[in-house]
Structure formats: structure tokens, C-alpha cells
C-alpha atoms as a PDB file:
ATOM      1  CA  UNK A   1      18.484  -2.039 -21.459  1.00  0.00           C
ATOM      2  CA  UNK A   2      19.648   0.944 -23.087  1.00  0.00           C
ATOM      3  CA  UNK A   3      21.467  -1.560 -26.043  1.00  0.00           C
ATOM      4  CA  UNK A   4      17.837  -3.134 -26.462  1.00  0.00           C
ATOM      5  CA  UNK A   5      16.468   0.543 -27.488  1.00  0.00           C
ATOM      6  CA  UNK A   6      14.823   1.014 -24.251  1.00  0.00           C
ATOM      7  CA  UNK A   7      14.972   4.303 -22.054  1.00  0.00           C
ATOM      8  CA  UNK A   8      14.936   3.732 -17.930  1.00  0.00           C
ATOM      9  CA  UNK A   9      15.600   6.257 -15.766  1.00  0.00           C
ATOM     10  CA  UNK A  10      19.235   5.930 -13.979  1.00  0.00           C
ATOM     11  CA  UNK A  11      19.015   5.544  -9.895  1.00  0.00           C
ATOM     12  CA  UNK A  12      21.947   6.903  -7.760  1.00  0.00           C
ATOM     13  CA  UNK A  13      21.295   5.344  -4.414  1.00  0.00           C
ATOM     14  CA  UNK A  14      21.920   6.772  -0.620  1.00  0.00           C
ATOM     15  CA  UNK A  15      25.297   4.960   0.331  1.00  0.00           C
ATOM     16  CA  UNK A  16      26.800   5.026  -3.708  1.00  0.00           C
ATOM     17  CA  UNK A  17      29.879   7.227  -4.371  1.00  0.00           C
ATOM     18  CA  UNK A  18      28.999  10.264  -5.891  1.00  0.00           C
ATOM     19  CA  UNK A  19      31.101   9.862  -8.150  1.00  0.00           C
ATOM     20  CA  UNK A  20      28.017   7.521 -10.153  1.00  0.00           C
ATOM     21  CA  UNK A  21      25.945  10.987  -9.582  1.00  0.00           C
ATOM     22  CA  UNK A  22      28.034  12.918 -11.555  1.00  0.00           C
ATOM     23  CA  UNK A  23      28.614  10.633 -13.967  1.00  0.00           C
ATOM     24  CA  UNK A  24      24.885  10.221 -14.346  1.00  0.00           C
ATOM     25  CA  UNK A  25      23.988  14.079 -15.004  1.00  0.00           C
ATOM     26  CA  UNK A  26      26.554  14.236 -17.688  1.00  0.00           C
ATOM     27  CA  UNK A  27      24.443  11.764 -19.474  1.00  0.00           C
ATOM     28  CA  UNK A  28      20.976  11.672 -18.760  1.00  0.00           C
ATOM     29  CA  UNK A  29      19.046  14.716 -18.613  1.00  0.00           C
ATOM     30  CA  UNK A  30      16.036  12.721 -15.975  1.00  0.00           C
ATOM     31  CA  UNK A  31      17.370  10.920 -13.103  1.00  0.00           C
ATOM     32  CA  UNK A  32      16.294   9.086  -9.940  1.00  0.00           C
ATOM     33  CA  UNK A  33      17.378   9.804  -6.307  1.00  0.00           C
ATOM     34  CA  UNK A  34      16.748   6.102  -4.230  1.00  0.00           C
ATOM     35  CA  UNK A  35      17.180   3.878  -1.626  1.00  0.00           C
ATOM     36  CA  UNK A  36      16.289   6.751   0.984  1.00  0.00           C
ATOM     37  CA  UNK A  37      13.885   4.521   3.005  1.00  0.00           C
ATOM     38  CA  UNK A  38      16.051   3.309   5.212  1.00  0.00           C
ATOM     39  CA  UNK A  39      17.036   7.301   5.881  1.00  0.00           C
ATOM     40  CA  UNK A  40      14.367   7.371   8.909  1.00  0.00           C
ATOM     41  CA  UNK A  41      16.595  10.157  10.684  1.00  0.00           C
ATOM     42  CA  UNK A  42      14.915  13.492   8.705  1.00  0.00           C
ATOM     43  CA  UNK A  43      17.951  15.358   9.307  1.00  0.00           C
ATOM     44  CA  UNK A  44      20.337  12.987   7.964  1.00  0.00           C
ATOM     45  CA  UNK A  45      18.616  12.261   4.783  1.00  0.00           C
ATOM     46  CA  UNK A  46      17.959  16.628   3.972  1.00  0.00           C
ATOM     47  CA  UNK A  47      21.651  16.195   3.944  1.00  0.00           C
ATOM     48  CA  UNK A  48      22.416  13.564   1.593  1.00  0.00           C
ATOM     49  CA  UNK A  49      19.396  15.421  -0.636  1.00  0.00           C
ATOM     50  CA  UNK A  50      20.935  19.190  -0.206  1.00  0.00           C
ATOM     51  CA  UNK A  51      24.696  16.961  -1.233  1.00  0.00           C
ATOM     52  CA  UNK A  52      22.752  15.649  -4.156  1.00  0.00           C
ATOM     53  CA  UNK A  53      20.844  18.281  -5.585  1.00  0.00           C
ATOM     54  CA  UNK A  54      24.528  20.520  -5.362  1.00  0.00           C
ATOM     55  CA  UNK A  55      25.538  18.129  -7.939  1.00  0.00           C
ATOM     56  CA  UNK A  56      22.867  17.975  -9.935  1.00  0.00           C
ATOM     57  CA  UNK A  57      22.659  21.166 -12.836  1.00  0.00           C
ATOM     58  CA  UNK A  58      19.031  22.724 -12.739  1.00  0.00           C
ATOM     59  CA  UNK A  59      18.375  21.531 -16.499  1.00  0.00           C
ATOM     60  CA  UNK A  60      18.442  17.731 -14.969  1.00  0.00           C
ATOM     61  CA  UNK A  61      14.591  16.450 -14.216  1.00  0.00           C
ATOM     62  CA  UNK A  62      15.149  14.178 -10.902  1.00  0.00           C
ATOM     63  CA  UNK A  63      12.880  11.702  -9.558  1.00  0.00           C
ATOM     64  CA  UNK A  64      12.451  10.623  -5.684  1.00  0.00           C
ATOM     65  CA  UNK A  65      11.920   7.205  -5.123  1.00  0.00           C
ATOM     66  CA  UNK A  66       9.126   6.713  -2.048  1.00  0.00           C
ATOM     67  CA  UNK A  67       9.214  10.499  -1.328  1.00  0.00           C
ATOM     68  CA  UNK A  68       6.261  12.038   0.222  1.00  0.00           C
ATOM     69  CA  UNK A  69       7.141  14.536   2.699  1.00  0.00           C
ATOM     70  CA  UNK A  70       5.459  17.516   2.022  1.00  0.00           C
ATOM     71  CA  UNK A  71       8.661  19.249   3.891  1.00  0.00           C
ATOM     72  CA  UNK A  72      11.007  17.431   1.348  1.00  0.00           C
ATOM     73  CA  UNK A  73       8.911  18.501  -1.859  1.00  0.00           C
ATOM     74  CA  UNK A  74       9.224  21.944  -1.218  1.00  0.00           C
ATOM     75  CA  UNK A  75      12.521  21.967   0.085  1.00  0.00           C
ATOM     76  CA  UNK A  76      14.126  20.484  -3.086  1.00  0.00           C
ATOM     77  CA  UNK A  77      13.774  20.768  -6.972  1.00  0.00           C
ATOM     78  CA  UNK A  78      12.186  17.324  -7.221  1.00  0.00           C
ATOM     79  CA  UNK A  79      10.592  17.067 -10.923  1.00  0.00           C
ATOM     80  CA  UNK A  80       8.151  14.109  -9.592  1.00  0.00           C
ATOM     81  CA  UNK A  81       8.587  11.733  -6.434  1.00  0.00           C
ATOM     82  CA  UNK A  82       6.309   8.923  -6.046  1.00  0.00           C
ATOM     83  CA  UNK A  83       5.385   6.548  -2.661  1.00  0.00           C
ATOM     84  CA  UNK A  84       3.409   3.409  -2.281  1.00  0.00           C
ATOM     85  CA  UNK A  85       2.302   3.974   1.048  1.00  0.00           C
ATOM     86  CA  UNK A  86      -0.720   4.875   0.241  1.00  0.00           C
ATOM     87  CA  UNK A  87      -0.983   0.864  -0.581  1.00  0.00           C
ATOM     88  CA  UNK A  88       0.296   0.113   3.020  1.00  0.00           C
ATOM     89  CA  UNK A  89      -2.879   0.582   4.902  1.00  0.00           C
ATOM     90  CA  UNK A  90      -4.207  -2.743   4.961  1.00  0.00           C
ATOM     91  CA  UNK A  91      -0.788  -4.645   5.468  1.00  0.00           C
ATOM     92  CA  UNK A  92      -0.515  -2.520   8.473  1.00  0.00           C
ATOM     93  CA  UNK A  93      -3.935  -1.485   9.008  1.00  0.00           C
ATOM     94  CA  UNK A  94      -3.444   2.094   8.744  1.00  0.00           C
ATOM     95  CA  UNK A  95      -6.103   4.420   7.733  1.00  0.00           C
ATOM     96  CA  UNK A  96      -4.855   7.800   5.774  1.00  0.00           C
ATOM     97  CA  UNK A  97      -6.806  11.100   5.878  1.00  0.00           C
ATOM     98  CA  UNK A  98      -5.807  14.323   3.639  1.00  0.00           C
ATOM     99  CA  UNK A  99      -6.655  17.070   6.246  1.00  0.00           C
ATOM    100  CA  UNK A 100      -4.942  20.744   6.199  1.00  0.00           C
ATOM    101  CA  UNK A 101      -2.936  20.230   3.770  1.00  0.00           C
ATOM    102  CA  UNK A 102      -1.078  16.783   5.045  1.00  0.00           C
ATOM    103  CA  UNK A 103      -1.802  13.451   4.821  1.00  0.00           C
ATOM    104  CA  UNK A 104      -2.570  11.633   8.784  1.00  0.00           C
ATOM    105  CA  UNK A 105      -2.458   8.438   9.702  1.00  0.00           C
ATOM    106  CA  UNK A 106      -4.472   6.194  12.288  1.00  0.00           C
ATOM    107  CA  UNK A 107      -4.348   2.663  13.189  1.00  0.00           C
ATOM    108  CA  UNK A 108      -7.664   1.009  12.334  1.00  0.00           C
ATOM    109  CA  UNK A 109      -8.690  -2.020  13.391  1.00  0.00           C
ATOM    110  CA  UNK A 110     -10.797  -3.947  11.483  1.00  0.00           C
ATOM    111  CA  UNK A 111     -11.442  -7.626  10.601  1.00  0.00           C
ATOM    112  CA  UNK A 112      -8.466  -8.703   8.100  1.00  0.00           C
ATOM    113  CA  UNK A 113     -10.770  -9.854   4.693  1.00  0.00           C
ATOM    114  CA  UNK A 114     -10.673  -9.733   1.489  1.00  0.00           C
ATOM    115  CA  UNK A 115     -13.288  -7.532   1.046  1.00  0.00           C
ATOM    116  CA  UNK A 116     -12.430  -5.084   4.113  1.00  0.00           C
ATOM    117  CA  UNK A 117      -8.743  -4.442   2.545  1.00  0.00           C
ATOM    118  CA  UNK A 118     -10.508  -3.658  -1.058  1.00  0.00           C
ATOM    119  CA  UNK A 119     -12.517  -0.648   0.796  1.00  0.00           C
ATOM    120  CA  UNK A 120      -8.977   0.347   2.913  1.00  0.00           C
ATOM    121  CA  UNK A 121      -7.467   0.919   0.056  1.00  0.00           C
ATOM    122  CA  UNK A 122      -9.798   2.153  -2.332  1.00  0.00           C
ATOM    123  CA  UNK A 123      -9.968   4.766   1.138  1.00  0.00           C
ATOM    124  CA  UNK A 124      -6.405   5.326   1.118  1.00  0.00           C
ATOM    125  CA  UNK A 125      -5.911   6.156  -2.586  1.00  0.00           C
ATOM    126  CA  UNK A 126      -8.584   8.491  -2.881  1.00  0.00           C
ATOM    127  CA  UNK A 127      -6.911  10.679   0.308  1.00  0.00           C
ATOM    128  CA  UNK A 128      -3.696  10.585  -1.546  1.00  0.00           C
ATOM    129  CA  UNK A 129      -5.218  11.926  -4.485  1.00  0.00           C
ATOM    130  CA  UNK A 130      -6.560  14.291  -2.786  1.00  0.00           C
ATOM    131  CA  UNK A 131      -2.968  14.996  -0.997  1.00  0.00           C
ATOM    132  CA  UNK A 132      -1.663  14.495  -5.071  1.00  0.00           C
ATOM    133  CA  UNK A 133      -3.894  17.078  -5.933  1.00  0.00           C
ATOM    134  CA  UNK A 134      -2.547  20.301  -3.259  1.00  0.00           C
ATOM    135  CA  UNK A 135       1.101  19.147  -4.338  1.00  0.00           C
ATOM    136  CA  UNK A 136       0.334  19.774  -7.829  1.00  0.00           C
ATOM    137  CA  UNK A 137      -0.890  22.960  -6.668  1.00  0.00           C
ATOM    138  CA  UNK A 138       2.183  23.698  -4.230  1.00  0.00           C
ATOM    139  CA  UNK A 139       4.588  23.237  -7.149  1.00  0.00           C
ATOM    140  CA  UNK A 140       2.634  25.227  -9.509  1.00  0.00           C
ATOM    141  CA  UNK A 141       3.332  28.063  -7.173  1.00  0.00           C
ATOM    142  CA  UNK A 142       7.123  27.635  -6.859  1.00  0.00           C
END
């Protein structure tokens, strides 16, 4: 990509040697952190992150593929994250609400259509702007 005069982003993934890692912040000064979905233990994955983010010098921007976690954002020097869950609700018919500061979750049953998954997610997104909105502000103050 990079040969074509194009610009991604570089991913080190949960399970790569870190040797890739440290190759990567020598070179690019904006880099990805993936493949942490399949972390589901909390603890395990704050300890990959804290292992990552020793190797990574402050003056590298880094990325966190499907983070959300308020917990994680402030914890670690993430630059941006992003997540698609908000996108989720009507494949598992969950309905998202941004209340104290956190977005909840509650199964919702309603009839599978078209129409009915439209107004989920149109739902959904505007509660994770919402939730977008007080992590803007949370990172503005750290």
C-alpha cells in the first residue's frame, strides 16, 4: 500500500511478537493496537495494553481497534479508539442507553423488520454520540 503512495495505519495484534511493535514505533509516528476482542478476561487484556503502551514512546498517536471501555480510555494514552457495537443492537437485539456517564445495555424484544432495525439503530447511534460526546470531554481533562 505504502509503494502505491497510500498511508494506512500499521496494526500490532494481541498474540504478535513484540518484536513487530517495536519495529512499528520506529517508523510510524500513528499506530493501531488490535485483535483485542477476543481478550474478554478485563484483567488479561490491561496487561497486554500496560506491555504495549511501555513500548510505545509518548510522541506515537495509537489507535484501539473496538475499544470502548470507559475504564480502558482513561487508563491508557489512547489517541482515538473506535467500536461498532453501537451497530450490534439489532443483530442481537440490544438496546443502548448513555446514562451517568456509561453506556447500558438491555435486551429488547421486538419484531425483527426492516423498518424496526432502522429505528434500533438510529436509537443506538444517537446514545453513543451522546457517550462520544462525555469522552471527548474526559480526555480534554487529562
Amino acid at each position: 500500500m505504502e509503494d502505491e503512495g497510500l498511508y494506512p495505519i500499521p496494526v500490532f495484534h494481541y498474540g504478535e511478537d513484540f518484536k513487530f511493535l517495536e519495529e512499528m514505533v520506529k517508523k510510524y509516528d500513528y499506530i493501531a493496537l488490535g485483535g483485542m476482542v477476543q481478550l474478554k478476561n478485563k484483567k488479561k487484556l490491561s496487561f497486554w495494553l500496560k506491555k504495549c503502551f511501555s513500548k510505545i514512546p509518548k510522541n506515537i498517536k495509537v489507535h484501539g481497534l473496538a475499544i470502548s471501555s470507559l475504564d480502558l480510555i482513561k487508563k491508557f494514552r489512547f489517541y482515538s479508539t473506535d467500536s461498532s457495537s453501537w451497530a450490534s443492537g439489532a443483530r442481537y437485539g440490544l438496546f443502548f442507553y448513555f446514562k451517568r456517564n456509561q453506556i447500558l445495555q438491555k435486551n429488547y424484544s421486538i419484531k425483527n423488520t426492516t423498518s424496526n432495525n432502522s429505528i434500533l439503530n438510529k436509537w443506538n447511534l444517537i446514545q453513543w454520540l451522546k457517550y462520544q460526546r462525555y469522552l471527548e470531554g474526559v480526555k480534554n481533562e487529562n
